[in-house]
Protein backbone atom coordinates (compact mmCIF):
# COMPACT_ATOMS: atom_id res chain seq x y z
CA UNK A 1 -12.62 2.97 44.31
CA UNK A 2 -10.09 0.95 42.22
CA UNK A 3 -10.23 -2.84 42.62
CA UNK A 4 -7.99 -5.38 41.66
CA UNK A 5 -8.46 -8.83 40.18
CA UNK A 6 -6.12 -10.28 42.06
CA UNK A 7 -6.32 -11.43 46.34
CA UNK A 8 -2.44 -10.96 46.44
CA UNK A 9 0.43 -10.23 44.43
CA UNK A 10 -0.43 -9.23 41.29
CA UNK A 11 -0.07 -11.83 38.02
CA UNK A 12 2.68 -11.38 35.36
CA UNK A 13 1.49 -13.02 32.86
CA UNK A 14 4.01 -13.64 29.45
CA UNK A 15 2.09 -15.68 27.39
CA UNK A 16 -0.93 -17.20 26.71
CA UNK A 17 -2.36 -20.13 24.41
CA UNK A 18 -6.24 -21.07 23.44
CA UNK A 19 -8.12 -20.27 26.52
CA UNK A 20 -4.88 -20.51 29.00
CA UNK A 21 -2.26 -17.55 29.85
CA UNK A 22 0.67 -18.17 31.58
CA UNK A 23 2.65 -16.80 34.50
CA UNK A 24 6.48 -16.23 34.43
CA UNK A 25 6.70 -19.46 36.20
CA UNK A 26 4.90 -20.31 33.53
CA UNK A 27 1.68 -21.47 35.51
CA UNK A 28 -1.36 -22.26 33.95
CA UNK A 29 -4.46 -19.94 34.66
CA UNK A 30 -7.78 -20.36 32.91
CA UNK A 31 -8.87 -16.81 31.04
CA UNK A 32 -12.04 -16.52 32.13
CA UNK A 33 -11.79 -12.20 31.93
CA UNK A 34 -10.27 -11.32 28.44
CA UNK A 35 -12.94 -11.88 25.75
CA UNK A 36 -11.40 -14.55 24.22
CA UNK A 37 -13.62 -17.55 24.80
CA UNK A 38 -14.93 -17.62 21.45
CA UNK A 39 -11.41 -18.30 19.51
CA UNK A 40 -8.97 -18.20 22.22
CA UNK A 41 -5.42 -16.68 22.40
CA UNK A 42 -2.80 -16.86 19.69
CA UNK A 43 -5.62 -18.84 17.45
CA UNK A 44 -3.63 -19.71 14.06
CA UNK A 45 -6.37 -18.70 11.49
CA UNK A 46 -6.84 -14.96 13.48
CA UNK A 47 -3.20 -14.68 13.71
CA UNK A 48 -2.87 -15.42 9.70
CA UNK A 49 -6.07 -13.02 8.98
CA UNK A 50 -4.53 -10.49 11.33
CA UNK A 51 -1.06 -11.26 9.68
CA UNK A 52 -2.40 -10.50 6.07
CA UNK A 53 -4.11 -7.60 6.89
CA UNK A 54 -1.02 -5.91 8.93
CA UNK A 55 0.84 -6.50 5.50
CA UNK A 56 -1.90 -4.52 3.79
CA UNK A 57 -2.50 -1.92 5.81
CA UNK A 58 -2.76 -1.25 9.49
CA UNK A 59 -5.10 1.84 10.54
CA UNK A 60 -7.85 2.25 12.42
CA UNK A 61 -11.57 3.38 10.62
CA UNK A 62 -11.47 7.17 10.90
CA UNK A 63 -10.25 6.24 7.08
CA UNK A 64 -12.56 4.74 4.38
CA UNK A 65 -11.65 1.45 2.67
CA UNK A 66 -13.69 -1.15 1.10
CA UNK A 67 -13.49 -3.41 3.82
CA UNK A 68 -15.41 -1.59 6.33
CA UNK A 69 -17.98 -0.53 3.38
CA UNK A 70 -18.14 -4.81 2.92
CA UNK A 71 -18.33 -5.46 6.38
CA UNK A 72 -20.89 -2.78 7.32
CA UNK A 73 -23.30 -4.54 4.11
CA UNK A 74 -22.76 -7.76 4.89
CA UNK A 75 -23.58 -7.19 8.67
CA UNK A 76 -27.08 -5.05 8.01
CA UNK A 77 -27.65 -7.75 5.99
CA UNK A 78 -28.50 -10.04 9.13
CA UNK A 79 -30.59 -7.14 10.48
CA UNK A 80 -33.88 -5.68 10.55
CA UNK A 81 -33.90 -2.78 8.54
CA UNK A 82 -34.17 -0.77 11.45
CA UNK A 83 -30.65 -1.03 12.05
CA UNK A 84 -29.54 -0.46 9.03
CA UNK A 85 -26.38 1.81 10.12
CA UNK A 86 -23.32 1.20 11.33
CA UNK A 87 -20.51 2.93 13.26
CA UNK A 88 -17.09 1.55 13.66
CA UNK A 89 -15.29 2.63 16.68
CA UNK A 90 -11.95 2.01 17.94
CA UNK A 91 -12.89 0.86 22.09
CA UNK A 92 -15.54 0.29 24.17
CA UNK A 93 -15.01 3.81 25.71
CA UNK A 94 -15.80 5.25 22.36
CA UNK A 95 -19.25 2.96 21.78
CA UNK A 96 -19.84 4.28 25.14
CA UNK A 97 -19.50 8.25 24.18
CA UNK A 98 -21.01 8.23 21.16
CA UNK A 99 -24.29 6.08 22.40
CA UNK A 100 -24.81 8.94 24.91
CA UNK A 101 -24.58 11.16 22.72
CA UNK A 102 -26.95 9.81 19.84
CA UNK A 103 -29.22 9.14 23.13
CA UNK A 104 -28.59 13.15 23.63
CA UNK A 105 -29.16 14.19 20.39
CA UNK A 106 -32.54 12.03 19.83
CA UNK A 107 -34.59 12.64 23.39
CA UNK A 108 -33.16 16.04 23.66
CA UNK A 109 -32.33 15.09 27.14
CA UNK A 110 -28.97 15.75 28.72
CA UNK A 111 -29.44 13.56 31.99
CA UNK A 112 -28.19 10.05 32.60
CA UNK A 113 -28.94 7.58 35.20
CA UNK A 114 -26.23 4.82 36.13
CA UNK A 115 -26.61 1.75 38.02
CA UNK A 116 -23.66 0.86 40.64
């Protein structure tokens, strides 16, 4: 039930560069899978930005700080007012769970329906 991207040996990939990683024979491959399209790998300004904020602090947003407060205004401020709340979480897995269960709590429903 487990597929792999790959037709043969797997990849080892060591590095990668804008929208290229790179093989330990240090082949070229085009990402075309890792979400990175929109500022590519090892991008100088995110690495700076992520740089300065390591130095800061480094958690994830079970804790309050005035950036996520900022970030949360300055987002709903792009939005209807309908969606005027946000909710950091820390994957996709967790956006996931907690969707299902706001779904859960709203309808009063517990079913789900999936599409393969």
């Amino acid at each position: 039930s487990c597929k792999v991207f790959f037709a043969k040996d797997p990849l080892k990939i060591v590095r990668a560069q804008g929208q290229y990683m790179f093989d330990e024979k240090g082949e070229k491959y085009l990402d075309c899978i890792n979400n990175v399209a929109h500022v590519g790998h090892s991008h100088p300004y995110v690495n700076q930005a992520a740089t300065k904020q390591m130095e800061l602090l480094n958690t994830n947003s079970r804790f309050l700080h005035d950036n996520l407060v900022q970030y949360a205004q300055r987002l709903t401020a792009t939005l209807p007012e309908k969606l005027s709340v946000c909710y950091f979480v820390n994957s996709g897995s967790e956006a996931n769970d907690l969707a299902l269960r706001l779904a859960r709590q709203y309808r009063g429903h517990q079913d789900v329906i999936t599409l393969e």
